[in-house]
N, C-alpha and C. Protein backbone atom coordinates (compact mmCIF):
# COMPACT_ATOMS: atom_id res chain seq x y z
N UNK A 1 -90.22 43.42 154.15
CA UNK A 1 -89.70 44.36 155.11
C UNK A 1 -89.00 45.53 154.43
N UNK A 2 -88.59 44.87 153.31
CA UNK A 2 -87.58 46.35 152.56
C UNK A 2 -88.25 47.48 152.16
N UNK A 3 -89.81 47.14 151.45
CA UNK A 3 -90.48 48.03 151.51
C UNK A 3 -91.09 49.22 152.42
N UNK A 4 -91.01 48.76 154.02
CA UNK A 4 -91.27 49.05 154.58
C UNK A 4 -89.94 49.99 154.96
N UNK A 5 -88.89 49.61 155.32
CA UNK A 5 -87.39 50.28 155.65
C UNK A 5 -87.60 51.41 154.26
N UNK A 6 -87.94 51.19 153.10
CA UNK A 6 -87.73 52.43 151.89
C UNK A 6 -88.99 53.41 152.21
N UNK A 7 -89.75 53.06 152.72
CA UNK A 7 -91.22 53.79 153.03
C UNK A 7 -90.69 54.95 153.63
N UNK A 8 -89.90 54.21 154.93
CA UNK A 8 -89.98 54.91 156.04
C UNK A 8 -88.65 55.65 156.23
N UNK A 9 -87.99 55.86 155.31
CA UNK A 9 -86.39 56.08 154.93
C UNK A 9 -86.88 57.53 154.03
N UNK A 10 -87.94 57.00 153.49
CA UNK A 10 -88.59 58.56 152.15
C UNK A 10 -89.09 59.66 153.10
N UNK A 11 -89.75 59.03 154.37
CA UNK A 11 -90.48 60.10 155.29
C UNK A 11 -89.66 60.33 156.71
N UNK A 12 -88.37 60.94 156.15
CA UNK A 12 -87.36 61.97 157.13
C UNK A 12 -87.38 60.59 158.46
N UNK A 13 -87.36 59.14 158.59
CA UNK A 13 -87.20 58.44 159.70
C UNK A 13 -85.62 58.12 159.32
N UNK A 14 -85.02 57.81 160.71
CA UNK A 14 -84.01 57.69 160.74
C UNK A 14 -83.62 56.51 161.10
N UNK A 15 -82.65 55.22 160.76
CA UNK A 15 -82.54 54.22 161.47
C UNK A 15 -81.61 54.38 162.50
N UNK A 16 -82.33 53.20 163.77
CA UNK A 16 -81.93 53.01 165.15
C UNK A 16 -80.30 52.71 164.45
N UNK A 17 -79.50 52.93 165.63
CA UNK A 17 -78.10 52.99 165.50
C UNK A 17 -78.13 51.20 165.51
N UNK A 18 -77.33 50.20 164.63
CA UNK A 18 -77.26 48.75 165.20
C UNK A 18 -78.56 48.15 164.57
N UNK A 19 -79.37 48.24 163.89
CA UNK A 19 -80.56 48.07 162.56
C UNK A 19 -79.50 47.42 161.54
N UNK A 20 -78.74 47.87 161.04
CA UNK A 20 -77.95 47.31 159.91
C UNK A 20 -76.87 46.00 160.03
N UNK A 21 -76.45 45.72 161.87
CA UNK A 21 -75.81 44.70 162.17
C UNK A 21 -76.01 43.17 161.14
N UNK A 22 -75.18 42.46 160.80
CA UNK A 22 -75.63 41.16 160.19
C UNK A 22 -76.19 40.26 161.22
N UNK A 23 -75.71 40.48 162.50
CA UNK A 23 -76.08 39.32 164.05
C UNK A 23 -77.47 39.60 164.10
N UNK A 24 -78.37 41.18 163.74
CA UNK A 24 -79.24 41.52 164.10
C UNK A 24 -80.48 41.19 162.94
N UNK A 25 -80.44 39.99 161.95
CA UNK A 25 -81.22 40.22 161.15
C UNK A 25 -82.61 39.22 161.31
N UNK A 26 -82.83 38.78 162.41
CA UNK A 26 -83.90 38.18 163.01
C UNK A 26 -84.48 39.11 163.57
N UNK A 27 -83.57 40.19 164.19
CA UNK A 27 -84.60 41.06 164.67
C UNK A 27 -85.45 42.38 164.38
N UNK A 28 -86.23 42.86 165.46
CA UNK A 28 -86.72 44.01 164.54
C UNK A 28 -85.96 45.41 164.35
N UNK A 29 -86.90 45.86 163.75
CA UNK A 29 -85.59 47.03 163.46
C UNK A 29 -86.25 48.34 163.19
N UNK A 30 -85.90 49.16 163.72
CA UNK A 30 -86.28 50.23 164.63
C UNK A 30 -86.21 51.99 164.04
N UNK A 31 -86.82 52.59 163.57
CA UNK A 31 -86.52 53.43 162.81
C UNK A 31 -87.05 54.90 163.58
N UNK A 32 -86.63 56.05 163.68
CA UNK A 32 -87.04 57.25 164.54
C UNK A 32 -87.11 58.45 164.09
N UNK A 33 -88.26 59.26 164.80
CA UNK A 33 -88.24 60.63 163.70
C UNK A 33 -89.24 61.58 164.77
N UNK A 34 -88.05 62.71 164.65
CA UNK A 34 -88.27 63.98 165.86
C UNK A 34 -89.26 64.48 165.58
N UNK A 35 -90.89 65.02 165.38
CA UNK A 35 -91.09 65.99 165.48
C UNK A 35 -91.46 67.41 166.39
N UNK A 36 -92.11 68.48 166.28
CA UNK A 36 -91.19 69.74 167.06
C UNK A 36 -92.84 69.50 168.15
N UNK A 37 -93.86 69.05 167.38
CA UNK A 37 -95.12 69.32 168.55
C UNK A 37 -94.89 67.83 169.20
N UNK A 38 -94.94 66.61 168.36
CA UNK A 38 -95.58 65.42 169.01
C UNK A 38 -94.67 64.69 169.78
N UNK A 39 -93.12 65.08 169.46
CA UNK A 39 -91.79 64.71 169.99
C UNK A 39 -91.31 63.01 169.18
N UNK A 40 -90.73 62.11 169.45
CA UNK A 40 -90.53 61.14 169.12
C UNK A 40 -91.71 60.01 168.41
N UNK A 41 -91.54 59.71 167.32
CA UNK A 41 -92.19 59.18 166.28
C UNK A 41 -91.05 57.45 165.78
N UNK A 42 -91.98 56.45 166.78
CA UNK A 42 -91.06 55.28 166.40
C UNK A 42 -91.85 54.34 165.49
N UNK A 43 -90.83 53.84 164.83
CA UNK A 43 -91.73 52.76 163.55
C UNK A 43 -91.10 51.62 164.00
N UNK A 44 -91.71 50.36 164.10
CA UNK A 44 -90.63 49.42 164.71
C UNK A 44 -91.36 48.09 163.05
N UNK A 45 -90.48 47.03 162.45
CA UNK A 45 -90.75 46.62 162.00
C UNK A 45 -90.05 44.88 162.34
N UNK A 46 -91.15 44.40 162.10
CA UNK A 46 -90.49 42.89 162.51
C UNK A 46 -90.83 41.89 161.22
N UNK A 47 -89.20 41.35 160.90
CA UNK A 47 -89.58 40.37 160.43
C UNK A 47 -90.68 38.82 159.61
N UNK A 48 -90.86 38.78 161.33
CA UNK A 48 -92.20 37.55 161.22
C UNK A 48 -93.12 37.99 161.29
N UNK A 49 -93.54 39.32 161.20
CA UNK A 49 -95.22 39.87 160.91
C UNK A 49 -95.04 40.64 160.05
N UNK A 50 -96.20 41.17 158.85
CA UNK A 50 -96.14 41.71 157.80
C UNK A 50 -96.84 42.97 158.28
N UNK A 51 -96.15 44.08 157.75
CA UNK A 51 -96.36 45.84 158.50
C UNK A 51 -95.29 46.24 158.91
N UNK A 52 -96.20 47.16 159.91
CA UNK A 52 -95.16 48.45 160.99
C UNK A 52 -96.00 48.97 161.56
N UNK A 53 -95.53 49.22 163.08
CA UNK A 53 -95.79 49.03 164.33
C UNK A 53 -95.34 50.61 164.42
N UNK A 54 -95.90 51.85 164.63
CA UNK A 54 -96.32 53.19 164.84
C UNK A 54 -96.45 53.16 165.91
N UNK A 55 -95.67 53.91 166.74
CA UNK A 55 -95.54 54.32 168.69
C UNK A 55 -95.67 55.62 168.94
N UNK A 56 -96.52 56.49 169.12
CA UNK A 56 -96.75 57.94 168.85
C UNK A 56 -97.36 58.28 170.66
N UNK A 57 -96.24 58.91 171.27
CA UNK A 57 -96.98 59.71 172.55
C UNK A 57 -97.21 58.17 173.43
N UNK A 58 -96.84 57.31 173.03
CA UNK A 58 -96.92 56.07 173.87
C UNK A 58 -98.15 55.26 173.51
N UNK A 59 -98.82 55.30 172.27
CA UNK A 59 -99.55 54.90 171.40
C UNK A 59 -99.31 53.92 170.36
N UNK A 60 -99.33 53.13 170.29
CA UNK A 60 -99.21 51.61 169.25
C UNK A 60 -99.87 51.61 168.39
N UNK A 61 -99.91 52.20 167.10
CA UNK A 61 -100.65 51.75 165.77
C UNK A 61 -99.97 50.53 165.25
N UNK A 62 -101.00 49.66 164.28
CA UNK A 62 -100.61 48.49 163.83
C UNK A 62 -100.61 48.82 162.38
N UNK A 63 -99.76 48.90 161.20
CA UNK A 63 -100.37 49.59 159.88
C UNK A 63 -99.87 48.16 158.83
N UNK A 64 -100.57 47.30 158.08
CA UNK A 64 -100.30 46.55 156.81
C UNK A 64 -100.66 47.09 155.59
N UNK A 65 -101.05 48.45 155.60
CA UNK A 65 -101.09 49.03 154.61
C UNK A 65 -100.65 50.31 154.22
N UNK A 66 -99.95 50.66 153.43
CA UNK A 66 -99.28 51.48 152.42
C UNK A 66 -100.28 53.28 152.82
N UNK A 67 -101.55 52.94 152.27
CA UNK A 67 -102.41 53.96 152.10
C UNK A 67 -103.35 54.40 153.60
N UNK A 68 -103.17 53.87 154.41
CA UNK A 68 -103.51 53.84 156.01
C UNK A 68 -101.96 54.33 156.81
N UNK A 69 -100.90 54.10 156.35
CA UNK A 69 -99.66 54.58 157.20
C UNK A 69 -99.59 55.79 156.49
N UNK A 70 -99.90 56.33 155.43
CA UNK A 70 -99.67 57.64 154.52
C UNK A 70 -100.41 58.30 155.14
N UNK A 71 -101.84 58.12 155.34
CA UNK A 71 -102.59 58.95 155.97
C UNK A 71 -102.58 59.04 157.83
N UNK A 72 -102.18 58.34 157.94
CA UNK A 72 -101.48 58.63 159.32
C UNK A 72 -101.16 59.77 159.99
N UNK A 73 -99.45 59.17 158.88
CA UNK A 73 -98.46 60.41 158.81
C UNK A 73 -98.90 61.41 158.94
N UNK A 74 -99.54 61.82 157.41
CA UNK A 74 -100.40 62.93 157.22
C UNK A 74 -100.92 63.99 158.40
N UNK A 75 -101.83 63.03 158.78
CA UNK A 75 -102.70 63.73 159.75
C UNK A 75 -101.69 63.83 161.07
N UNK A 76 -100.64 63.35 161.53
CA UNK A 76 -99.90 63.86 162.38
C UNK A 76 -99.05 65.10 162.05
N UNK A 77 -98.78 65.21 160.86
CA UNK A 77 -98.30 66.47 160.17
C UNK A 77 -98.99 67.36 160.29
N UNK A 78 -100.25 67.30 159.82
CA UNK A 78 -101.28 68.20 159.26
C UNK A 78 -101.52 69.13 160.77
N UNK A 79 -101.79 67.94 162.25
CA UNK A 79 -101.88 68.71 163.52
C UNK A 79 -100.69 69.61 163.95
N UNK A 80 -99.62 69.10 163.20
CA UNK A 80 -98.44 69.82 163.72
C UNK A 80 -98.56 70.94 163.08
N UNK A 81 -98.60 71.18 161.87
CA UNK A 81 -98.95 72.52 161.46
C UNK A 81 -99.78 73.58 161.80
N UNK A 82 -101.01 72.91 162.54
CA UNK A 82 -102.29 73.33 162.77
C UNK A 82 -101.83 74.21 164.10
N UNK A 83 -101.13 73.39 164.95
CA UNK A 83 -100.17 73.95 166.07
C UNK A 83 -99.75 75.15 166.07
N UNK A 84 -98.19 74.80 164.58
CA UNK A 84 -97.49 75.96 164.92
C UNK A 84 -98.63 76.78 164.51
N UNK A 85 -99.61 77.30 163.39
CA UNK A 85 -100.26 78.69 163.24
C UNK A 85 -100.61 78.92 164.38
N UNK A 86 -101.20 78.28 165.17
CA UNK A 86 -101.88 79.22 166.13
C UNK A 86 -100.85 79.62 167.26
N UNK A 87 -99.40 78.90 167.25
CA UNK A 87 -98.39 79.58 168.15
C UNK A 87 -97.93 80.98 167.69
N UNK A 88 -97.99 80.72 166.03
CA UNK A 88 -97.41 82.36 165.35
C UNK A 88 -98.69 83.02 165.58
N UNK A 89 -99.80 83.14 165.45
CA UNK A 89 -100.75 83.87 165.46
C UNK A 89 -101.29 84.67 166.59
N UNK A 90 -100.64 83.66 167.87
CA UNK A 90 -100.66 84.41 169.14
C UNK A 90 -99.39 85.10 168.99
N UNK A 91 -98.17 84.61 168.72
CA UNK A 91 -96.95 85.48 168.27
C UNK A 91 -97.53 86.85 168.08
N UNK A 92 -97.73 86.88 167.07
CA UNK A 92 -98.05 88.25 165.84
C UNK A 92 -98.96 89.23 166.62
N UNK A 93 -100.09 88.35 167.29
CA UNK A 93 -101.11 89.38 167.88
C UNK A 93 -99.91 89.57 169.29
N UNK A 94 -99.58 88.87 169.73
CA UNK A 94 -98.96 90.08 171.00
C UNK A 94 -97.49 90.98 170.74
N UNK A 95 -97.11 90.76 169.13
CA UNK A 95 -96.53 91.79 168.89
C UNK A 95 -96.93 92.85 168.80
N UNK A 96 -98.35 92.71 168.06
CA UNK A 96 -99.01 93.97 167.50
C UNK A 96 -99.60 94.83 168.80
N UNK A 97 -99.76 94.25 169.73
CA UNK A 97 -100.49 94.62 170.52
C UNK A 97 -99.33 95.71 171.85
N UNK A 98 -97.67 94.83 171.13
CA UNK A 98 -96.91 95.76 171.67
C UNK A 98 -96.42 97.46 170.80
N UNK A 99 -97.24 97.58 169.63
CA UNK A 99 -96.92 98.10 168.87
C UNK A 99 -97.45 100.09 169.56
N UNK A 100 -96.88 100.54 169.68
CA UNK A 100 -97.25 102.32 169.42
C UNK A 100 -97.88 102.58 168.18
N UNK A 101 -99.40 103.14 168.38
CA UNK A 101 -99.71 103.80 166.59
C UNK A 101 -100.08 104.82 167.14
């Protein structure tokens, strides 16, 4: 599991408030991370199963591997970026388009 808590500690997730309790160490434990297009990004990790449990838009990924949760990520990044250009790009063109030449 620790691997999993350091994984997900490297990629800007934040732990659930009450994750670190000693009463709470049977249970799972819950880690969260804002982003600006897809909104809330939860990793939930349990104990008695080996992985992490990815909740995206109300979506359940199951990940036991390292190189399948990287590329994940990734590609949820990669759309978010893909996003903002084309929000600046409509930006820019209806500046220009407010422009006097």
């Amino acid at each position: 599991m620790s691997m999993y808590r350091s994984y997900l500690l490297k990629n800007q997730f934040w732990a659930k408030k009450g994750n670190e309790k000693s009463d709470s160490n049977g249970n799972e434990k819950i880690f969260i991370k804002h982003n600006t297009e897809i909104g809330g990004i939860y990793a939930v990790i349990n104990p008695d199963q080996k992985g992490v449990k990815i909740v995206v838009n109300g979506e359940e990924h199951w990940f036991n591997n390292f190189d399948k949760l990287d590329n994940f990520l990734s590609r949820l990044k990669q759309s978010e970026n893909d996003f903002m250009k084309i929000l600046r790009r409509k930006n820019m063109a209806s500046q220009l388009r407010h422009l006097e030449i």
